[in-house]
N, C-alpha and C. Protein backbone atom coordinates (compact mmCIF):
# COMPACT_ATOMS: atom_id res chain seq x y z
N UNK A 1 4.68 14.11 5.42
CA UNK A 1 4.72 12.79 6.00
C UNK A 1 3.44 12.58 6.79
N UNK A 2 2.98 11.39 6.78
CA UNK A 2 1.55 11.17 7.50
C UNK A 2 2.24 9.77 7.95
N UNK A 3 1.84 9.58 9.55
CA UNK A 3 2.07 8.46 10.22
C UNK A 3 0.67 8.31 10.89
N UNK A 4 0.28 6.61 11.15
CA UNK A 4 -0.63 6.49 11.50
C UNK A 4 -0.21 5.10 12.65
N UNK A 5 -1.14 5.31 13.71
CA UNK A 5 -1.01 4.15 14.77
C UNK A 5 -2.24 3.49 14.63
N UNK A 6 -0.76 1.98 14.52
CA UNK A 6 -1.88 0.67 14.75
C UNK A 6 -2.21 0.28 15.43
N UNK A 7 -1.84 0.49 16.43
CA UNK A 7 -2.61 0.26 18.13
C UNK A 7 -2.39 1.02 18.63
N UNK A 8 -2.66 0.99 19.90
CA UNK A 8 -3.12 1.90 21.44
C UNK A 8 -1.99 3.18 21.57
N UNK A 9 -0.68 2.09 21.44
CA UNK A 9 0.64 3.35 21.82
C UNK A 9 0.62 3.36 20.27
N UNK A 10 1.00 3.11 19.31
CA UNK A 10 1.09 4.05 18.46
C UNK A 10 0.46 5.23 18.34
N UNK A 11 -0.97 4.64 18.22
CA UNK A 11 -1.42 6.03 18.09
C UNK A 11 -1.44 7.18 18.83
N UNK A 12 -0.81 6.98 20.32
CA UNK A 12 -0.53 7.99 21.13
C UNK A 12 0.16 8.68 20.54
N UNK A 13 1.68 7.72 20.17
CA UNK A 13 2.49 8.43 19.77
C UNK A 13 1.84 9.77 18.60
N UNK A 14 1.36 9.14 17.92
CA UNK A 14 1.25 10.00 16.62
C UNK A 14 0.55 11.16 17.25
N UNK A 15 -0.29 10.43 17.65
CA UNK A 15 -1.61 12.01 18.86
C UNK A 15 -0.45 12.74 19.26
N UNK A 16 0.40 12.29 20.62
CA UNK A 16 0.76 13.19 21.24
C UNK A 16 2.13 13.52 20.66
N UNK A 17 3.26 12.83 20.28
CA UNK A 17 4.14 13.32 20.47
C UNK A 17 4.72 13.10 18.98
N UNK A 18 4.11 13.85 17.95
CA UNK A 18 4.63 13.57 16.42
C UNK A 18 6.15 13.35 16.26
N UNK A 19 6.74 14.36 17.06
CA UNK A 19 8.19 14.51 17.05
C UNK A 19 9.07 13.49 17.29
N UNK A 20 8.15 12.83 17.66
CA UNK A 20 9.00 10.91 17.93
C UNK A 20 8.49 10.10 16.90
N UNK A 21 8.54 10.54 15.56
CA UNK A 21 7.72 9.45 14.62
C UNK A 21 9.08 8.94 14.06
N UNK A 22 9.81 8.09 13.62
CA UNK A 22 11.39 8.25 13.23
C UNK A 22 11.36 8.34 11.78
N UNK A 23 12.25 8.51 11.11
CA UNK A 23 12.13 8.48 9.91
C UNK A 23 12.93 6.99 9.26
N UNK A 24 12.67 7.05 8.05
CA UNK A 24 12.33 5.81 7.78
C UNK A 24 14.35 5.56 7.80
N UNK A 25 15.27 6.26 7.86
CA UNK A 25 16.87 5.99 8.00
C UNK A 25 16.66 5.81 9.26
N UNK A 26 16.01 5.71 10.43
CA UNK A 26 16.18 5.72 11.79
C UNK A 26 15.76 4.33 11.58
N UNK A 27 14.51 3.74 11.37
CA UNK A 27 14.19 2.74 11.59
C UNK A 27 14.85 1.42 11.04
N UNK A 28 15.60 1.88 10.11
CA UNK A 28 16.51 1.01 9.69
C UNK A 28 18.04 0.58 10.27
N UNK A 29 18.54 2.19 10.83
CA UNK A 29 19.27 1.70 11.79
C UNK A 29 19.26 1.05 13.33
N UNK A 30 17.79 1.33 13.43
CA UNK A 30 17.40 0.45 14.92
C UNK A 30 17.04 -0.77 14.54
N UNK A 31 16.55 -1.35 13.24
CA UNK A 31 16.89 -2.73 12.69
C UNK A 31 18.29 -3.50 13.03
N UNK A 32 19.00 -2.60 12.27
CA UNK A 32 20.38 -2.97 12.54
C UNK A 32 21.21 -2.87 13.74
N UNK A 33 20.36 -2.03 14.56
CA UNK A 33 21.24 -2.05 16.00
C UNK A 33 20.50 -3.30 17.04
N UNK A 34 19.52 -3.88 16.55
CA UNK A 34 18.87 -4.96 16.89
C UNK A 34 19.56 -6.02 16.85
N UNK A 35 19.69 -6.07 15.48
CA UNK A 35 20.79 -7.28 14.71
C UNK A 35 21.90 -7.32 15.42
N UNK A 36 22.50 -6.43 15.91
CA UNK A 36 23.85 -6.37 15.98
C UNK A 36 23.73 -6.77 17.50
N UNK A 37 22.77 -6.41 18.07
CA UNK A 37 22.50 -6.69 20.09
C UNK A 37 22.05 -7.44 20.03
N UNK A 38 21.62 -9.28 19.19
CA UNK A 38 21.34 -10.35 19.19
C UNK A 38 19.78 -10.70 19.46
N UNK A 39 18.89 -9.34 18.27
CA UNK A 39 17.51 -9.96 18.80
C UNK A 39 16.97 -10.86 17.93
N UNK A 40 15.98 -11.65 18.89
CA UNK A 40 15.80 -13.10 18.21
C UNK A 40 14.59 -12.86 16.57
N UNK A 41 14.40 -11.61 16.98
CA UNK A 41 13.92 -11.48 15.25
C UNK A 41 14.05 -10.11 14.79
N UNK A 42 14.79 -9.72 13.68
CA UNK A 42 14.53 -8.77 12.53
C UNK A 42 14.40 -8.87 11.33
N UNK A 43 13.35 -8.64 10.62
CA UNK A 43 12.69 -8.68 9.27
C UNK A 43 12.92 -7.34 8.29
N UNK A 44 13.50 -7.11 7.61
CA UNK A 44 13.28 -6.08 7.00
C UNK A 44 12.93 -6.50 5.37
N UNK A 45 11.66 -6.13 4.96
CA UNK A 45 11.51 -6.44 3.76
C UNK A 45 11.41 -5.27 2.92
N UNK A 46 11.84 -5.09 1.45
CA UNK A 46 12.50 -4.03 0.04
C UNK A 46 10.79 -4.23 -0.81
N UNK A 47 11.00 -3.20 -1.30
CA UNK A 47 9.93 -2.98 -2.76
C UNK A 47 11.20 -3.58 -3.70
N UNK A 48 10.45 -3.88 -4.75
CA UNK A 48 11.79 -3.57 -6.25
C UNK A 48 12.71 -3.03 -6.33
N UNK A 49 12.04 -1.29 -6.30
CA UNK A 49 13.00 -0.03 -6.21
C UNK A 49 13.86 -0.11 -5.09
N UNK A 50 13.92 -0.80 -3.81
CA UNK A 50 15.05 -0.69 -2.93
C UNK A 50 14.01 0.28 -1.68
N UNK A 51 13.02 0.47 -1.78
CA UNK A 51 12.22 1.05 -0.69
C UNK A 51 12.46 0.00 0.40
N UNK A 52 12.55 0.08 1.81
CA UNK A 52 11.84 -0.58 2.91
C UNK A 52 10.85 -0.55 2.78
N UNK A 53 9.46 -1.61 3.35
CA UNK A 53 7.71 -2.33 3.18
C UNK A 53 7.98 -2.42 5.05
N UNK A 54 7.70 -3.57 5.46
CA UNK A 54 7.62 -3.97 6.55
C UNK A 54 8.96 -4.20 7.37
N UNK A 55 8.92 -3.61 8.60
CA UNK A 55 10.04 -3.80 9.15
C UNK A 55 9.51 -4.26 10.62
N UNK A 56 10.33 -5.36 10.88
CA UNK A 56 9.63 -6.10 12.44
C UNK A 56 10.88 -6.49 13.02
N UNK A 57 11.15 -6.64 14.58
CA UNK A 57 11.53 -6.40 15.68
C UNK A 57 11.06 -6.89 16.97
N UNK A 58 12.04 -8.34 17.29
CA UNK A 58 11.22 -8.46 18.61
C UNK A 58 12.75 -8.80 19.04
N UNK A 59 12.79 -8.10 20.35
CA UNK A 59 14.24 -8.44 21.08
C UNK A 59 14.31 -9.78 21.63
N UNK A 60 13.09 -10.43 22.15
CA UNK A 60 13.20 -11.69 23.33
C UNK A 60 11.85 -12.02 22.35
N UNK A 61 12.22 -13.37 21.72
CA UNK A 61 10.87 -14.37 21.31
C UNK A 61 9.67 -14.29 22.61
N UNK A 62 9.88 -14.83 23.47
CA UNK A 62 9.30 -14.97 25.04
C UNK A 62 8.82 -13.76 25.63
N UNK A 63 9.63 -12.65 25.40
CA UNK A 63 8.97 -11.30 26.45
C UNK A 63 7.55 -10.89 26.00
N UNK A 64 6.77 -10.47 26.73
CA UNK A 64 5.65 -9.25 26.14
C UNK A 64 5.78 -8.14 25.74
N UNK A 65 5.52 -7.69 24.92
CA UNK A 65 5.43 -6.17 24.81
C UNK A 65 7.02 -5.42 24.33
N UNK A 66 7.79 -6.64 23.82
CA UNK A 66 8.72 -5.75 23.53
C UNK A 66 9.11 -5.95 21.98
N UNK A 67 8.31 -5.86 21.32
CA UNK A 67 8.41 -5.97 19.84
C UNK A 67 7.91 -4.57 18.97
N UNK A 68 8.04 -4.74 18.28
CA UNK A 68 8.31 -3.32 17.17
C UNK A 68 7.73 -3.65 15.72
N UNK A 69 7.11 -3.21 15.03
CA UNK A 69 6.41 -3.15 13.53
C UNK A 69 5.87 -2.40 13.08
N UNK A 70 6.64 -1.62 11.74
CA UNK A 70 6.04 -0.59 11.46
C UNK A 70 6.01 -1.01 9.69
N UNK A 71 4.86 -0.63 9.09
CA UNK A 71 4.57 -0.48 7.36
C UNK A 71 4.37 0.71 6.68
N UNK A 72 5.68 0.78 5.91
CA UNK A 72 5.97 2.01 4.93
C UNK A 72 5.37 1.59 4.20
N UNK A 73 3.91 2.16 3.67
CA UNK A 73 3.36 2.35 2.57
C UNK A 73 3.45 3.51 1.90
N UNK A 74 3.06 4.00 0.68
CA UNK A 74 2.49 5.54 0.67
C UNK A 74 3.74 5.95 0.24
N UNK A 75 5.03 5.37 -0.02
CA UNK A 75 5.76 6.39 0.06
C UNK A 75 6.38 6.76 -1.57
N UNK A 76 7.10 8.16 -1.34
CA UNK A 76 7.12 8.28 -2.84
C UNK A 76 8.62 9.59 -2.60
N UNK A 77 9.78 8.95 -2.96
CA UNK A 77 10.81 9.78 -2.75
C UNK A 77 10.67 10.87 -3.20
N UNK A 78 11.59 11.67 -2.19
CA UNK A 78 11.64 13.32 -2.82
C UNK A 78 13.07 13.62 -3.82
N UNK A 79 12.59 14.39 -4.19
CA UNK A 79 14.27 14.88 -5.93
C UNK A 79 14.26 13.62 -7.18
């Protein structure tokens, strides 16, 4: 797995603390636990095959800094 940051804290993350990169079933259920806690946007967009592409996240239209976006590229199932 190779993760890469698109800005400032991402790429911390990836620098410092790999072990917090989620995997791509995590990020889908924090989609859905979004959805379900009434945030004013979640996007989740499919390849063909049923892959997740872009997944976006903002709890409060209005707040700063509290939005979420990450792009599964690259990827290529295992078995």
């Amino acid at each position: 797995m190779k993760a890469v940051g698109l800005d400032d804290s991402g790429r911390h993350v990836v620098d410092r603390s790999p072990h917090h990169i989620p995997t791509i079933g995590a990020l889908l259920r924090e989609a859905e636990a979004a959805r379900e806690d009434g945030a004013d946007t979640v996007d989740v967009s499919y390849a063909a095959d049923g892959r997740p592409l872009p997944i976006t996240i903002d709890w409060e239209k209005n707040a700063i800094d509290d939005e979420a976006a990450y792009d599964l590229s690259g990827y290529d199932a295992l078995g």
